[in-house]
Protein backbone atom coordinates (compact mmCIF):
# COMPACT_ATOMS: atom_id res chain seq x y z
CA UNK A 1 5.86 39.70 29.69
CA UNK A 2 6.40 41.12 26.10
CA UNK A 3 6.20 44.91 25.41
CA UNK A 4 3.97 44.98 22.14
CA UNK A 5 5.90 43.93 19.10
CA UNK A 6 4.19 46.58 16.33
CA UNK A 7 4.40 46.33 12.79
CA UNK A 8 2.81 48.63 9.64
CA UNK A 9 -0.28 46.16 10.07
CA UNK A 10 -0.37 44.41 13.09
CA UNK A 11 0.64 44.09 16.61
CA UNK A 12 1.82 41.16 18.44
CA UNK A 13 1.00 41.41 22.19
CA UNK A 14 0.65 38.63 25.27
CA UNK A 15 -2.65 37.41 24.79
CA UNK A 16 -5.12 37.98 27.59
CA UNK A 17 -7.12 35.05 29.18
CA UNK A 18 -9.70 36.86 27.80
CA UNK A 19 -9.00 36.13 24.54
CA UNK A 20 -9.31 32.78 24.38
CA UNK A 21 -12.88 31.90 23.23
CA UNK A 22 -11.54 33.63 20.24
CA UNK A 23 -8.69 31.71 19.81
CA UNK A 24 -10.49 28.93 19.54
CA UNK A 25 -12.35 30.03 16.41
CA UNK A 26 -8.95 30.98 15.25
CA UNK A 27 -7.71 27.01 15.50
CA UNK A 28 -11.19 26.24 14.05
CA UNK A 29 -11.01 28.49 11.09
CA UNK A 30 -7.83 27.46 9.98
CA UNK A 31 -8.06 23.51 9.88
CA UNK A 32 -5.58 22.80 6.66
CA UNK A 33 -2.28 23.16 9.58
CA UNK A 34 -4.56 20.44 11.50
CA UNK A 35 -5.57 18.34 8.67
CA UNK A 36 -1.49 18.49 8.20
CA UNK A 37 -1.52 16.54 11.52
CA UNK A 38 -4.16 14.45 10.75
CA UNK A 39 -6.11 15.81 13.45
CA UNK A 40 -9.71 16.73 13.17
CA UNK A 41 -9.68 20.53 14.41
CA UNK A 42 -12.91 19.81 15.58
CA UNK A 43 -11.76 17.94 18.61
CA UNK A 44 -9.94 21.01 19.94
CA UNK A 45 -11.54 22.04 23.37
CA UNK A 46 -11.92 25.47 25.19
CA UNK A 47 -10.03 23.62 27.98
CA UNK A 48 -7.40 22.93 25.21
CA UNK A 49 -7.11 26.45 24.84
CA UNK A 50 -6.79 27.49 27.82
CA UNK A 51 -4.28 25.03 28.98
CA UNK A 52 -2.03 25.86 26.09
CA UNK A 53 -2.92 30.07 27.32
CA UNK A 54 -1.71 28.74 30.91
CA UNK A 55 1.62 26.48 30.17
CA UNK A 56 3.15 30.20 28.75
CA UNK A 57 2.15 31.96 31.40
CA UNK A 58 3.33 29.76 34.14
CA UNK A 59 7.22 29.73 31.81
CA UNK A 60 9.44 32.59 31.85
CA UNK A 61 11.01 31.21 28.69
CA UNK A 62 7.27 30.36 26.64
CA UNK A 63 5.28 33.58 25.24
CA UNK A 64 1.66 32.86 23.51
CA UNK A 65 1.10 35.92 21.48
CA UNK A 66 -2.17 36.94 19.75
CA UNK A 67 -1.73 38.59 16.56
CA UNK A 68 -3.94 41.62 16.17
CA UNK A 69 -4.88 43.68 13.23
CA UNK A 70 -3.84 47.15 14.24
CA UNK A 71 -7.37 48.97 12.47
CA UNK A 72 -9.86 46.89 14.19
CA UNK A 73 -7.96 45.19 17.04
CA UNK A 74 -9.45 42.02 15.90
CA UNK A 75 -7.35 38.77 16.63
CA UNK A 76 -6.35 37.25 13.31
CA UNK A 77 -3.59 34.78 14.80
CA UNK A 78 -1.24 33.45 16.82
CA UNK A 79 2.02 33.10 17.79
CA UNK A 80 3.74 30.42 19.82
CA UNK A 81 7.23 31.50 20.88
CA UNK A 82 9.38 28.88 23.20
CA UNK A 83 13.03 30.14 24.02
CA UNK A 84 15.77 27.62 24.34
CA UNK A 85 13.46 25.11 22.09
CA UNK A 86 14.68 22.57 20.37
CA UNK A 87 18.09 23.71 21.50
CA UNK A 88 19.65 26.05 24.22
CA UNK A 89 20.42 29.22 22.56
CA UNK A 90 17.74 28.83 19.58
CA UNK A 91 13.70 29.67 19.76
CA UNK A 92 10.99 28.12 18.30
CA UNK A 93 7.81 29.69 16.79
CA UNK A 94 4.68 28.21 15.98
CA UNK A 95 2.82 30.69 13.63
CA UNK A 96 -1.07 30.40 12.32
CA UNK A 97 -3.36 33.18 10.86
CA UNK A 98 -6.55 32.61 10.64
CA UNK A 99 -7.44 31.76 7.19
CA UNK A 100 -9.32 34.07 5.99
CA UNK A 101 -6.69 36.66 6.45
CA UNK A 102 -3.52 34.62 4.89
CA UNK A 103 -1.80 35.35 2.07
CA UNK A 104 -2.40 39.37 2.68
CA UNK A 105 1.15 39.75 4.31
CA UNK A 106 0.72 39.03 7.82
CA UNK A 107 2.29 36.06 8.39
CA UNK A 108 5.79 37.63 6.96
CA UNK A 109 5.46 40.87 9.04
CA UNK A 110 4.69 38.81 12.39
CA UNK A 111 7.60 36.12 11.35
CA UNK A 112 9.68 39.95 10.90
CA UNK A 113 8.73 41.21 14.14
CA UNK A 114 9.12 38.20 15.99
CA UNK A 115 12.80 38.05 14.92
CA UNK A 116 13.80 41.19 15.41
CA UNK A 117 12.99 40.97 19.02
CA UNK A 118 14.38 37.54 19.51
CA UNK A 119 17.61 39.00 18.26
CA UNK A 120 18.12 42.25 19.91
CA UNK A 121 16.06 40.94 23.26
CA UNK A 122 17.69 37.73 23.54
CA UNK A 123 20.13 37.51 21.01
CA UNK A 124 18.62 34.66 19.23
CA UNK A 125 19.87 34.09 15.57
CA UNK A 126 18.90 30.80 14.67
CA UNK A 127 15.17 29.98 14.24
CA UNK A 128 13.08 26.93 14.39
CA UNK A 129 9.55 26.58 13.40
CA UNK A 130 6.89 23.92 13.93
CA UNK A 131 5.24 22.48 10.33
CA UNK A 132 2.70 20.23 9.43
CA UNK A 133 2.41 17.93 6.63
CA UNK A 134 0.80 20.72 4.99
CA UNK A 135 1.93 22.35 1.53
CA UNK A 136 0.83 25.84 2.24
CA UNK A 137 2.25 26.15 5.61
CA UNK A 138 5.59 24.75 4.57
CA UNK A 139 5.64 26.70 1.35
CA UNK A 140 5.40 29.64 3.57
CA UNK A 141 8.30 28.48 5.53
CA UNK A 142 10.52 27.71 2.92
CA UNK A 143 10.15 30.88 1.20
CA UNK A 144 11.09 32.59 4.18
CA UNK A 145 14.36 30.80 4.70
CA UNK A 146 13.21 27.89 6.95
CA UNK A 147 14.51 23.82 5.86
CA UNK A 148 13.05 20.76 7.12
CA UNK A 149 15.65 18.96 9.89
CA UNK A 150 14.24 15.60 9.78
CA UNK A 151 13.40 15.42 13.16
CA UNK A 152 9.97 15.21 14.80
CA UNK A 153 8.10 17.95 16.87
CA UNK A 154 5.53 18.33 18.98
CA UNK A 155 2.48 20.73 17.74
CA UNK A 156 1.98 23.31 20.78
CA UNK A 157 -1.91 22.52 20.55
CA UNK A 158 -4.00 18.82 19.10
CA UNK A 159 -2.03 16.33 18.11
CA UNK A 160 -0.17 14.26 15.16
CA UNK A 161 3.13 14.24 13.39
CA UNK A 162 4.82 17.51 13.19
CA UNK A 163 8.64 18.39 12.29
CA UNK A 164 10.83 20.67 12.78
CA UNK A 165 11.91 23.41 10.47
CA UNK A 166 15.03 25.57 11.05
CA UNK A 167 16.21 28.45 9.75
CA UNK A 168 19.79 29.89 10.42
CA UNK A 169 20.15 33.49 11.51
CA UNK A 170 23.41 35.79 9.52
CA UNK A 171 24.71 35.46 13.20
C-alpha cells in the first residue's frame, strides 16, 4: 500500500473499491485519450473497472491511485503506476484527469509527486508513460520531458494502439 502522496492541490492515495463507480465517469468524461485508441469510451464497463481496481491490488509491484482534489476530496483522476514495467528497474505511469479539470495544473503536480516517491521509495529514475494517438495527451508528455520509443504498449484499461513514452531520470 502507498502512504498518501500530497501535493499543494491534490493528494494521490490507493483508491478504495469504493471508488470505482466514480472512476468510471472519470474514463467517460475524458474520451479524447480513448478516441486516441480508437476506442469508443462508451464500451468501458463497471466490470472493466473493477477488474483493472483488482489486477493492482492482487500485485505488490502495480498501484491504481485516485487523484483527489485536496478542498473537496472529489476524485478528478487517476493514476496507473506499474514497477519494473517495460523494464526491470524502470516504472510506468498511466496518467488521466478528468477533463474538465485539465489544464489547471494537476496533471504536472501528480506527474511531480509520483516521481518523487518512485525515486526516494524505490529508487526509480527513469520513467515511462503510456500515450495515445492523441495530441493533447502527448503534448503534455513531451513538455514534461517524456519521448516517444517506438514501441507499442498496452493501455491499462479499453483497448487500441498505444506506445510507449520514456523519459530519463538525472540518475
Amino acid at each position: 500500500m502507498v502512504a498518501v502522496l500530497e501535493g499543494e492541490y491534490l493528494e494521490l492515495r490507493t483508491m478504495p473499491e469504493s471508488d470505482i463507480p466514480a472512476l468510471l465517469k472519470i474514463y467517460q468524461g475524458t474520451p479524447l485519450y480513448f478516441d486516441g485508441l480508437d476506442y469508443d469510451v462508451a464500451r468501458i464497463t463497471l466490470d472493466a473497472v473493477h477488474d483493472q481496481w483488482q489486477q493492482a491490488q492482487q500485485s505488490e509491484h502495480y498501484y491504481l491511485l485516485g487523484v483527489y482534489h485536496i478542498e473537496t476530496d472529489l476524485l478528478i483522476g487517476v493514476a496507473d503506476v506499474q514497477l519494473n514495467m517495460p523494464q526491470q528497474g524502470d516504472a510506468s505511469l498511466w496518467l488521466l484527469i478528468w477533463g474538465g479539470f485539465q489544464r489547471q495544473g494537476y496533471g504536472q503536480e501528480c506527474l511531480a509527486l509520483l516521481e518523487s516517491w518512485l525515486h526516494t521509495a524505490y529508487q526509480i529514475t527513469e520513467l515511462y508513460a503510456i500515450a495515445a494517438n492523441n495530441e493533447e495527451g502527448q503534448s503534455f508528455l513531451e513538455l514534461q520531458g517524456f519521448r516517444p520509443t517506438g514501441a507499442s504498449a498496452t493501455p491499462p484499461i479499453g483497448q487500441g494502439e498505444a506506445f510507449w513514452m520514456r523519459r530519463m531520470g538525472d540518475g
